[in-house]
C-alpha atoms as a PDB file:
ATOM      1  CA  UNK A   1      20.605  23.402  -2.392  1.00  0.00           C
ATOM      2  CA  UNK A   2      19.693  21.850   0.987  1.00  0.00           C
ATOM      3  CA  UNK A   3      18.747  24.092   3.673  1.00  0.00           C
ATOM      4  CA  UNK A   4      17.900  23.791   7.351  1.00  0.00           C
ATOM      5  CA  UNK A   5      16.760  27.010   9.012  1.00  0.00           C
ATOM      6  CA  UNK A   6      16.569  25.793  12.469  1.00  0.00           C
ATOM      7  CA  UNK A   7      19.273  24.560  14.642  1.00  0.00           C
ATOM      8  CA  UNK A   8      20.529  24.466  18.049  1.00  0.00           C
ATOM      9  CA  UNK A   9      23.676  23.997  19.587  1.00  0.00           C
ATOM     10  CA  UNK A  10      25.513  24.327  23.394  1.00  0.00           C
ATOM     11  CA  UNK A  11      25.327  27.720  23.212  1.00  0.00           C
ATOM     12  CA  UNK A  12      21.938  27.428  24.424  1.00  0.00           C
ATOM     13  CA  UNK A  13      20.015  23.738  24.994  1.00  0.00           C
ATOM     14  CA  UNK A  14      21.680  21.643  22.225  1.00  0.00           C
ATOM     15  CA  UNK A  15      23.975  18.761  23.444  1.00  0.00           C
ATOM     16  CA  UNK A  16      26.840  19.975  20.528  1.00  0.00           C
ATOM     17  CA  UNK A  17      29.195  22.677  19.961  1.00  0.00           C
ATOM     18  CA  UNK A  18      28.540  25.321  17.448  1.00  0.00           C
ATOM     19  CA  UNK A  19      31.678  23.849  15.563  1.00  0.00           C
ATOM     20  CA  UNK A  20      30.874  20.094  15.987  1.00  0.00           C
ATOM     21  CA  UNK A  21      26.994  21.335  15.167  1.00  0.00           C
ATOM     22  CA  UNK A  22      28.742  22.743  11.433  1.00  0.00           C
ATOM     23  CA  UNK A  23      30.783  19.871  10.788  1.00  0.00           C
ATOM     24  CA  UNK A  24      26.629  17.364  11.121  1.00  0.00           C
ATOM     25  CA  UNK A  25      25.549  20.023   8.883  1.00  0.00           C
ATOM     26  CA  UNK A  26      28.173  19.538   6.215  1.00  0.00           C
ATOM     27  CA  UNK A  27      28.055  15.520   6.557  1.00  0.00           C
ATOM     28  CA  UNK A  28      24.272  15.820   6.733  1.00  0.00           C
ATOM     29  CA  UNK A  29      24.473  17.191   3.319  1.00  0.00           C
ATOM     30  CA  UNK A  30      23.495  20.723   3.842  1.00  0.00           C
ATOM     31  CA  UNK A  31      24.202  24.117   1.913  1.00  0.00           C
ATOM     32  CA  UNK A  32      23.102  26.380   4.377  1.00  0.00           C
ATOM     33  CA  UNK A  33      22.569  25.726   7.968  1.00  0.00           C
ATOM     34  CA  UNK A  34      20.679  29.144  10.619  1.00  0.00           C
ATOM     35  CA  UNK A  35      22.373  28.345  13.900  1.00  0.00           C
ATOM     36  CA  UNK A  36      19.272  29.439  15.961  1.00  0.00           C
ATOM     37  CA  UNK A  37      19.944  29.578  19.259  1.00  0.00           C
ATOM     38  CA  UNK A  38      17.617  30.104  22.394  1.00  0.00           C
ATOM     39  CA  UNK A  39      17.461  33.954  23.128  1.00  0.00           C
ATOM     40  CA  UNK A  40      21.303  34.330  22.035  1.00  0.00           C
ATOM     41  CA  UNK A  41      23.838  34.803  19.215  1.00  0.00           C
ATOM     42  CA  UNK A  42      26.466  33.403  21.581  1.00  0.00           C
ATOM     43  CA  UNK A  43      28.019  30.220  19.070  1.00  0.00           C
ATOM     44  CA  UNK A  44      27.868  32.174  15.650  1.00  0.00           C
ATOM     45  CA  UNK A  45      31.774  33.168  15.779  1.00  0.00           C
ATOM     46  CA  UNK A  46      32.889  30.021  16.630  1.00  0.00           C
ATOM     47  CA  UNK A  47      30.754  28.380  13.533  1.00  0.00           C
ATOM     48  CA  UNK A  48      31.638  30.987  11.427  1.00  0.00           C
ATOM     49  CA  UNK A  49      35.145  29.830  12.171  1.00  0.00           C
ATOM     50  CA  UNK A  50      34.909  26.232  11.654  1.00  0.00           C
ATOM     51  CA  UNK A  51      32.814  26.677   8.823  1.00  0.00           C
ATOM     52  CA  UNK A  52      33.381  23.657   6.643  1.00  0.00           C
ATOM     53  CA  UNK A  53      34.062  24.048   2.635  1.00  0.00           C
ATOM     54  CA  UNK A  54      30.539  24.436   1.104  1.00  0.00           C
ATOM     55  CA  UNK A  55      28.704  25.329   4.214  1.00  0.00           C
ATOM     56  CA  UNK A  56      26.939  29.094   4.787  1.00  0.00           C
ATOM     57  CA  UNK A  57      25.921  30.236   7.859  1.00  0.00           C
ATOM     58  CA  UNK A  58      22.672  32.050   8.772  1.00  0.00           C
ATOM     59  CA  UNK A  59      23.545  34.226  11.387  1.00  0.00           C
ATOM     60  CA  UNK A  60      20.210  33.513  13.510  1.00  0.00           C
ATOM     61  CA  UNK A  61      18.596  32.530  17.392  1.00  0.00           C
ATOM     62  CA  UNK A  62      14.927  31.516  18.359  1.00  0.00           C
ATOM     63  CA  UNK A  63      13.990  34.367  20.225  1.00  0.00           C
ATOM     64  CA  UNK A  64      11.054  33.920  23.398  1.00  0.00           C
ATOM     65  CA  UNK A  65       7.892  35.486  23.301  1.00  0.00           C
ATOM     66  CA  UNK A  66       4.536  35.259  24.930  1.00  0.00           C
ATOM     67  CA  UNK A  67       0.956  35.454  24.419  1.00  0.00           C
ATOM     68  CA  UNK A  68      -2.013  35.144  26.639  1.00  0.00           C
ATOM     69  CA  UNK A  69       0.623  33.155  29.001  1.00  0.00           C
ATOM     70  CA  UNK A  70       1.721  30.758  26.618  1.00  0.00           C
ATOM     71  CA  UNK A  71       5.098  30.510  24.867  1.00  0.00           C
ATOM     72  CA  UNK A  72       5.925  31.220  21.070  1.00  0.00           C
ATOM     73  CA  UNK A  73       8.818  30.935  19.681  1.00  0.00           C
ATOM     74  CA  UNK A  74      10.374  33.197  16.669  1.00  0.00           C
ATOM     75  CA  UNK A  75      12.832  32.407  14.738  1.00  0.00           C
ATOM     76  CA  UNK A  76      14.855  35.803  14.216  1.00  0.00           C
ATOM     77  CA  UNK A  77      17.494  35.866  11.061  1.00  0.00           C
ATOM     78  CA  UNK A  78      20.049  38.524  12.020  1.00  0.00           C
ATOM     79  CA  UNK A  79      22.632  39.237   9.577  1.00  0.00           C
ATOM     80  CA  UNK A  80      23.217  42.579  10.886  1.00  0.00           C
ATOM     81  CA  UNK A  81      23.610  41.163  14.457  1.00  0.00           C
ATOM     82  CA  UNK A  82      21.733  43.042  17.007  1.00  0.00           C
ATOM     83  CA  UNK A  83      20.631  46.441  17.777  1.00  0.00           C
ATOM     84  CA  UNK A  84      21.569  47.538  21.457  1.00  0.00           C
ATOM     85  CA  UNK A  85      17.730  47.455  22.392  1.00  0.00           C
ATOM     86  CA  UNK A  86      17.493  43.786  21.345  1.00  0.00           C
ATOM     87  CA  UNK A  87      19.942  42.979  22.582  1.00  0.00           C
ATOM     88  CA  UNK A  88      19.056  44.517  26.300  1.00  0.00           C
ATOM     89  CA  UNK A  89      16.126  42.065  25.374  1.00  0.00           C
ATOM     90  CA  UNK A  90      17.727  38.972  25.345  1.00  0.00           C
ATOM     91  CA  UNK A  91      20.063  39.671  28.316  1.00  0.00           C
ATOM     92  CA  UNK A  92      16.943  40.010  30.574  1.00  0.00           C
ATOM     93  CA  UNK A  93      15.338  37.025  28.587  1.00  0.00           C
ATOM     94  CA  UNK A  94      18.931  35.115  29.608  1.00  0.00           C
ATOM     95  CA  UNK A  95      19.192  36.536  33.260  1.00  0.00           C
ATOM     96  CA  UNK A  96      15.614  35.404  33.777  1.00  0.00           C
ATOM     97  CA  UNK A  97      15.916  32.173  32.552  1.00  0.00           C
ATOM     98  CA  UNK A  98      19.036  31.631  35.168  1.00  0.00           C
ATOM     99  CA  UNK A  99      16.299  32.770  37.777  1.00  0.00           C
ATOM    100  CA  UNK A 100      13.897  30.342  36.222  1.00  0.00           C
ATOM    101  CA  UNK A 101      16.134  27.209  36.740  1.00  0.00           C
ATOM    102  CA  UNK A 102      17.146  28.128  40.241  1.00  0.00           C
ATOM    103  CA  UNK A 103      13.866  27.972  40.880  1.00  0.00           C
ATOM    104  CA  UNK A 104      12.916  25.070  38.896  1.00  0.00           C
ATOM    105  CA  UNK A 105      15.599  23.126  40.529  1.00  0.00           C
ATOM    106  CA  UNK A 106      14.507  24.018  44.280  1.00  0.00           C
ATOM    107  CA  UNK A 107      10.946  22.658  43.407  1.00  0.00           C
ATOM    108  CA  UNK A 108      12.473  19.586  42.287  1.00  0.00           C
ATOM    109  CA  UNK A 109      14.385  19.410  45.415  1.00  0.00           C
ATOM    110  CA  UNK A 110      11.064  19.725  47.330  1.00  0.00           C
ATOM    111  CA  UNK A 111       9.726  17.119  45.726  1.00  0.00           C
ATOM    112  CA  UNK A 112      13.076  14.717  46.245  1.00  0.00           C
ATOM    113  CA  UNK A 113      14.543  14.905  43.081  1.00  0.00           C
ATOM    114  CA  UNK A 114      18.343  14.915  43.772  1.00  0.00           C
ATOM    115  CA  UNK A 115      19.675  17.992  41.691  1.00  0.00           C
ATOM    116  CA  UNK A 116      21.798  20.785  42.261  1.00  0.00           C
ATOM    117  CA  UNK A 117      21.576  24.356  40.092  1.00  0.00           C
ATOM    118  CA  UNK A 118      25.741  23.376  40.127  1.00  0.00           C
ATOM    119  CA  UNK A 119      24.878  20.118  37.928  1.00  0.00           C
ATOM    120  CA  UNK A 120      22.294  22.314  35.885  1.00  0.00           C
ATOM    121  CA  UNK A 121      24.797  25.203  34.966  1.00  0.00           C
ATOM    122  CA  UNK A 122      27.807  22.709  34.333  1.00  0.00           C
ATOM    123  CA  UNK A 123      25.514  21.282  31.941  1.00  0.00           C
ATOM    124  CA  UNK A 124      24.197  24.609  30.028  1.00  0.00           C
ATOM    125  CA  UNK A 125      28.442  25.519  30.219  1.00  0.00           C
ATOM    126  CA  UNK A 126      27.816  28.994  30.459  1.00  0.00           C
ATOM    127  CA  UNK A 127      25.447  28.939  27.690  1.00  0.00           C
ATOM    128  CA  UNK A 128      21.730  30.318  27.917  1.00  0.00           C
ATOM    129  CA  UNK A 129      20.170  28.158  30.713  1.00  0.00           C
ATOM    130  CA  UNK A 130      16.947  25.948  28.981  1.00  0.00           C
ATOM    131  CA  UNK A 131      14.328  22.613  30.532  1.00  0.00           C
ATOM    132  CA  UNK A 132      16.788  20.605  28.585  1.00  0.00           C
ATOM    133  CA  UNK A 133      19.175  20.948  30.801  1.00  0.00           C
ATOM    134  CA  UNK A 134      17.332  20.342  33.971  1.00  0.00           C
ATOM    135  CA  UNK A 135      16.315  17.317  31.746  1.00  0.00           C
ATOM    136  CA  UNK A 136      19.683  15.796  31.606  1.00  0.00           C
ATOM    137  CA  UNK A 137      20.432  16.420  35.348  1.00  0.00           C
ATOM    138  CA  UNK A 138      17.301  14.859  36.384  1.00  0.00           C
ATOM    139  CA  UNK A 139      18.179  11.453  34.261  1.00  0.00           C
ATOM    140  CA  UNK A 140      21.535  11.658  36.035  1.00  0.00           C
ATOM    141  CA  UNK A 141      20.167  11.744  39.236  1.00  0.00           C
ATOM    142  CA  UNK A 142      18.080   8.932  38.228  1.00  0.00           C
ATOM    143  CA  UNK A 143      14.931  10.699  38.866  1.00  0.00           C
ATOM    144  CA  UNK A 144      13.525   9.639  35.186  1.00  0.00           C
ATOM    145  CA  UNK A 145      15.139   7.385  32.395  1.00  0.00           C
ATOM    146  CA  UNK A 146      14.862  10.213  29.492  1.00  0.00           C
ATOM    147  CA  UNK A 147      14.859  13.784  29.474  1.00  0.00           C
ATOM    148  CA  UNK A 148      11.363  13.401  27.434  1.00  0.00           C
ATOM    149  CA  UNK A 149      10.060  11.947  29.896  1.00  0.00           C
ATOM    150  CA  UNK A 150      10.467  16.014  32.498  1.00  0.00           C
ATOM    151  CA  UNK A 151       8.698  17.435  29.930  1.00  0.00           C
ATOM    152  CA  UNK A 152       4.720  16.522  31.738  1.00  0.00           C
ATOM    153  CA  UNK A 153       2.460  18.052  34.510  1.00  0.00           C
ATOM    154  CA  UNK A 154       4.352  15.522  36.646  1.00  0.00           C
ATOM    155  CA  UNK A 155       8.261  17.201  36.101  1.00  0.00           C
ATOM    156  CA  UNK A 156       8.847  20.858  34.174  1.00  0.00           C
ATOM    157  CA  UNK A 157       6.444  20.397  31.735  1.00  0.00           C
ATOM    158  CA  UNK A 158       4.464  23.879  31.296  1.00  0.00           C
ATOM    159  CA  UNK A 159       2.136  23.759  34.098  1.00  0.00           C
ATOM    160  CA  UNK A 160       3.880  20.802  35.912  1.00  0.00           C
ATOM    161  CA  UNK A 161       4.597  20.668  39.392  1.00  0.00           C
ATOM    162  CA  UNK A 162       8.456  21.716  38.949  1.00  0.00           C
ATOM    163  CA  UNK A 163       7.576  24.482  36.036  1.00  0.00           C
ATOM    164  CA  UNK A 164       8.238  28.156  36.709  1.00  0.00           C
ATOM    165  CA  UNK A 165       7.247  31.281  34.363  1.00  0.00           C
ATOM    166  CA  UNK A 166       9.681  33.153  33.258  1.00  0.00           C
ATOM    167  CA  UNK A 167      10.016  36.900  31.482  1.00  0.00           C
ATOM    168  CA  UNK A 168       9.457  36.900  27.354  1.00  0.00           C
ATOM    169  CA  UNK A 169       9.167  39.572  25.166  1.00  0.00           C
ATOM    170  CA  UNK A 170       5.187  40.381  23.616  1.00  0.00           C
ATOM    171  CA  UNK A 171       5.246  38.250  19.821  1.00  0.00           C
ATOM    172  CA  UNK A 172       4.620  42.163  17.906  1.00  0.00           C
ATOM    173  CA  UNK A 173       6.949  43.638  20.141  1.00  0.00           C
ATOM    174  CA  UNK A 174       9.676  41.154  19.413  1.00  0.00           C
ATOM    175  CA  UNK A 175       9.232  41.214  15.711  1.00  0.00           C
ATOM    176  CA  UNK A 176       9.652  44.968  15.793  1.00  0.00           C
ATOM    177  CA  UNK A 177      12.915  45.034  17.699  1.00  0.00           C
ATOM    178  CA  UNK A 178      13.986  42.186  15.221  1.00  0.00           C
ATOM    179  CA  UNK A 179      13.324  43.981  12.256  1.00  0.00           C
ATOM    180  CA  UNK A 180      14.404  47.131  13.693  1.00  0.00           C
ATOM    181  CA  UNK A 181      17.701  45.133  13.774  1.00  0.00           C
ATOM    182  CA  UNK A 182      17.655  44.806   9.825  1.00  0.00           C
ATOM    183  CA  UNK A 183      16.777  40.974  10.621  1.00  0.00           C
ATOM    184  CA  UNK A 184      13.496  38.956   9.280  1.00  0.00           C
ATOM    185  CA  UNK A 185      11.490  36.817  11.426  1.00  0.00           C
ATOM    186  CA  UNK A 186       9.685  33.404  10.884  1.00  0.00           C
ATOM    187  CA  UNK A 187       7.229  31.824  13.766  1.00  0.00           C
ATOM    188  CA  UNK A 188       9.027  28.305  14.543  1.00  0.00           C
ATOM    189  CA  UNK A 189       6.878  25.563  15.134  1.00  0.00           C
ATOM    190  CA  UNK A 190       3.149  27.157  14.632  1.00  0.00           C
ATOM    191  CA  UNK A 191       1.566  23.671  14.653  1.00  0.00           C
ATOM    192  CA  UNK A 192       3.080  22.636  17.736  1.00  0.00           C
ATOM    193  CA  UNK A 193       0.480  21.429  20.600  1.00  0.00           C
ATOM    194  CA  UNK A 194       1.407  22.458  24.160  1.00  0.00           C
ATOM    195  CA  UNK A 195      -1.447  22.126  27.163  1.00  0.00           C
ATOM    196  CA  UNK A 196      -4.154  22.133  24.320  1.00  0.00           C
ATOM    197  CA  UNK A 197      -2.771  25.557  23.625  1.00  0.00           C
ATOM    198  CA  UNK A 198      -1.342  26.081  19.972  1.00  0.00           C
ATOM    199  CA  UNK A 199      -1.152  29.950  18.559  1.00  0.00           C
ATOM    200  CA  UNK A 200      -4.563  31.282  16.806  1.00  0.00           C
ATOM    201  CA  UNK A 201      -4.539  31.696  13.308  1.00  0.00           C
ATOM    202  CA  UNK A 202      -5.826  35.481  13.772  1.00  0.00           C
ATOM    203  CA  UNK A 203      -3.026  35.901  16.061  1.00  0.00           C
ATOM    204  CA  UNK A 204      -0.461  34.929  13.245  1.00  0.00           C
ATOM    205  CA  UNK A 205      -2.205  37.285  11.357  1.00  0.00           C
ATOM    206  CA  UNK A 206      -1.797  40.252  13.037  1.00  0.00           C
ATOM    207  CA  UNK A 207       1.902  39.463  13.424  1.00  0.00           C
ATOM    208  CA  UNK A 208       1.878  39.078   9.849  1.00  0.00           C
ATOM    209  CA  UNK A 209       0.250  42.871   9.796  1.00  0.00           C
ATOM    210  CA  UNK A 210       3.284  43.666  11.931  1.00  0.00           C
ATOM    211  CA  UNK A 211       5.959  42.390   9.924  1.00  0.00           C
ATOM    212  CA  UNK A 212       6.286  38.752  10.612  1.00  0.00           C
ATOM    213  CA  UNK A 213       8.209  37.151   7.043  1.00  0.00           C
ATOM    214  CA  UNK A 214       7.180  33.301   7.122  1.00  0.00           C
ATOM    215  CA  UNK A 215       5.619  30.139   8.857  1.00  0.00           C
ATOM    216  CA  UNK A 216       8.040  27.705  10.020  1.00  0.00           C
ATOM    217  CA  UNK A 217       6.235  24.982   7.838  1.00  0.00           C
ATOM    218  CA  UNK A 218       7.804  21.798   7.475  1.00  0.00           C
ATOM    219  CA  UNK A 219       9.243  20.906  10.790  1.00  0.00           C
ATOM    220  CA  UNK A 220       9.105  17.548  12.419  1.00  0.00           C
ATOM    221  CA  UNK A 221       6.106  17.964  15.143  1.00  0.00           C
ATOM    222  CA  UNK A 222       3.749  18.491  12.023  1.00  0.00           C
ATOM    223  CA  UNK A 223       2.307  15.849  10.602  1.00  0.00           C
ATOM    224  CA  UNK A 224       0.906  16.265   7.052  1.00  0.00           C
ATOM    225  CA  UNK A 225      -2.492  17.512   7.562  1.00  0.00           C
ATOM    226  CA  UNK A 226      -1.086  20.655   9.796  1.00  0.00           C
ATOM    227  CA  UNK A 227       1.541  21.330   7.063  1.00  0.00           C
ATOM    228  CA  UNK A 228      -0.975  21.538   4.386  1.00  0.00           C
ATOM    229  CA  UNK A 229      -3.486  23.666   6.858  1.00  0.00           C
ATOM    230  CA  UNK A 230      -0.209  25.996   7.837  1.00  0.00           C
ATOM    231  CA  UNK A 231       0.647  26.265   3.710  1.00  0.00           C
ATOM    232  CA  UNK A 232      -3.301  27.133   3.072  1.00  0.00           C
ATOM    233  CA  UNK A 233      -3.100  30.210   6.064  1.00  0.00           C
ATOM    234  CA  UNK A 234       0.631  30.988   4.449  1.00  0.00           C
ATOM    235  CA  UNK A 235      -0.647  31.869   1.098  1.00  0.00           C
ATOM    236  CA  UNK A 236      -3.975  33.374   2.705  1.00  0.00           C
ATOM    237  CA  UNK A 237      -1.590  35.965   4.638  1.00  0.00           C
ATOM    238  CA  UNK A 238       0.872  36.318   2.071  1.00  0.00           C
ATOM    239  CA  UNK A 239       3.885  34.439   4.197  1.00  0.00           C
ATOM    240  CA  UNK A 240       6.792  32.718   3.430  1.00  0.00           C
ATOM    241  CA  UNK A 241       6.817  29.127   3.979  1.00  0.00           C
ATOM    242  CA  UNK A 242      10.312  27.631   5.657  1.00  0.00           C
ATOM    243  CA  UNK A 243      11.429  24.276   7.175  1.00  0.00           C
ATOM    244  CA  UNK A 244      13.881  23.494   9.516  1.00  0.00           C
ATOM    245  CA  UNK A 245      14.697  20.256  11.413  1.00  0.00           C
ATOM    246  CA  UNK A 246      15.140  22.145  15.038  1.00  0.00           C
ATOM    247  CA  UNK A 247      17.983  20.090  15.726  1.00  0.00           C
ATOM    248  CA  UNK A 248      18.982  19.626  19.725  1.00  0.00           C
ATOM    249  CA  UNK A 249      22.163  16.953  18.852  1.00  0.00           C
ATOM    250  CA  UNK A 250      21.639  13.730  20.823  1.00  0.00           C
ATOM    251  CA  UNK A 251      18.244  14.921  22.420  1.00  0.00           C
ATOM    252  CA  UNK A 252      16.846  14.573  18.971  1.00  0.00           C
ATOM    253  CA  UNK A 253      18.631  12.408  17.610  1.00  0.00           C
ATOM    254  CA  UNK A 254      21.078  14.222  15.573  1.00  0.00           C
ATOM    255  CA  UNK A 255      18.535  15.278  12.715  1.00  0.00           C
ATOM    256  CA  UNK A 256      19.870  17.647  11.393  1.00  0.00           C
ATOM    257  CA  UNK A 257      18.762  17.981   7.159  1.00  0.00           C
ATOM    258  CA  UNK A 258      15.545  16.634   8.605  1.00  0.00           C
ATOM    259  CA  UNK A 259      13.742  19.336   7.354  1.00  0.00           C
ATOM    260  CA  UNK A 260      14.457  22.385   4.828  1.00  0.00           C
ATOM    261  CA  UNK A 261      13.895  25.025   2.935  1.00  0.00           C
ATOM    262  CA  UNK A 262      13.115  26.074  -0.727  1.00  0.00           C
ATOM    263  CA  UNK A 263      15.911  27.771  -2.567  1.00  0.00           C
ATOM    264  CA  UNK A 264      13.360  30.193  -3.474  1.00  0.00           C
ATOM    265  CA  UNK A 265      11.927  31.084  -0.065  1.00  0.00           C
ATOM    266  CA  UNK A 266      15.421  30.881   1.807  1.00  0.00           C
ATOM    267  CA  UNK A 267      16.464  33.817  -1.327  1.00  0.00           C
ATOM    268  CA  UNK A 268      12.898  36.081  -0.334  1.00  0.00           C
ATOM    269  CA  UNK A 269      13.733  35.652   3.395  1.00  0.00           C
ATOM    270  CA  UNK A 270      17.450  36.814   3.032  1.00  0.00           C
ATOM    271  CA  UNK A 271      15.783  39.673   0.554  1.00  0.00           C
ATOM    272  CA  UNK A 272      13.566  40.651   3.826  1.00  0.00           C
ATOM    273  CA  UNK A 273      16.840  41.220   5.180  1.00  0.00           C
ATOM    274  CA  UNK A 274      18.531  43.205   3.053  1.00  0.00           C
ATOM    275  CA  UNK A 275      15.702  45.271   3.023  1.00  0.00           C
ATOM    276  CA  UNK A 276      15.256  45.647   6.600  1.00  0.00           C
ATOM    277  CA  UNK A 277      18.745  46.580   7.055  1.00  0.00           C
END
């Protein structure tokens, strides 16, 4: 079985549909695809509806969370969907991130970059509002050549001179609610460098203390080295180990299969479930 536990689509900052986001998974070669949306569960029924023949969907989203002012990201498996408190949660997480980009896009404005928030929402299409999308307005307003390139202190990078804060759930708090939910909860990216910053191992473990299921392990900003240093603190902490290829569509270059899962850790994860629920 091929598995890929991380995925986006235009449901929150991915370029493709939920549908069109199935059928890459199917070509791509892939079993099971998590459809992990930013802070929503908005494109599960209409990939649970173009599910192809051989495909099974992971009801999922990559909730936000912060610590000590700095983003982390957890991916939250939800088979049971969402209880009413998470999902309170998320709608503040969404309404705040609307906030965020108005904002964002007025600083850019400031500092002559020809955007509207009109060009911004057409672009998220009623989906939860995400940098990527300011990203893509800013290369059509020729303001920058790729959307990589809004991501520094320059642009919307975190800290930049465009960024703005916005509201995200504490990481223990978020797990709670998630498991609460009957849903199991894997920290995307742990390896991930951003402003120097990258989550403490002792902060991992206390989420592990309060309930966290995995490590998102094998993903593609970790080279070797981190994966082996991330499977050494796995095992140490008594954590699953999961990959994903955190798949954007044509802002990553349509990856999808990049990176996956064990059969055996994808089964314990959907166990975590089960018993949550």
């Amino acid at each position: 079985m091929r598995i890929d536990l991380h995925s986006h689509s235009s449901a929150s900052d991915g370029t493709d549909p939920p549908a069109e986001v199935m059928r890459r998974a199917r070509a791509a070669g892939l079993d099971v695809i998590a459809l992990t949306d930013h802070d929503t569960l908005a494109g599960q029924d209409e990939a649970r509806a173009a599910l192809p023949p051989g495909l099974t969907l992971v009801t999922g989203m990559e909730l936000s969370s912060r610590l000590d002012g700095h983003s982390v990201h957890l991916l939250s498996y939800l088979p049971h969907g969402m209880s009413a408190e998470l999902a309170a949660e998320t709608q503040a997480i969404r309404d705040d991130r609307r906030r965020r980009g108005q904002d964002m896009v007025a600083r850019l404005r400031d500092l002559g970059v020809d955007v509207s928030w009109e060009q911004v929402a057409a672009l998220a299409g009623g989906g939860s509002v995400g940098r990527p999308h300011i990203a893509r307005a800013m290369v059509a307003a020729g303001a920058i050549g790729t959307p990589a390139e809004a991501f520094t202190d320059e642009w919307i990078g975190a800290g930049g001179r465009a960024y703005v804060s916005r509201y995200a759930l504490p990481p223990a708090r978020a797990v709670a609610l998630v498991r609460g939910s009957g849903g199991t909860v894997v920290l995307a990216h742990p390896g991930a460098v951003s402003r120097g910053w990258r989550i403490p191992d002792d902060a991992i473990a206390d989420l592990a203390g309060a309930g966290l299921a995995g490590l998102e392990v094998d993903h593609p900003d970790h080279d070797e080295a981190e994966r082996a240093r991330l499977r050494a603190l796995a095992a140490g902490l008594r954590l699953l180990t999961t990959g994903g290829s955190d798949d954007h569509g044509g802002l990553t270059g349509h990856r999808l299969g990049a990176e996956t899962t064990t059969p055996e850790a994808f089964g314990q994860l959907m166990a975590g479930c089960e018993l949550s629920g």
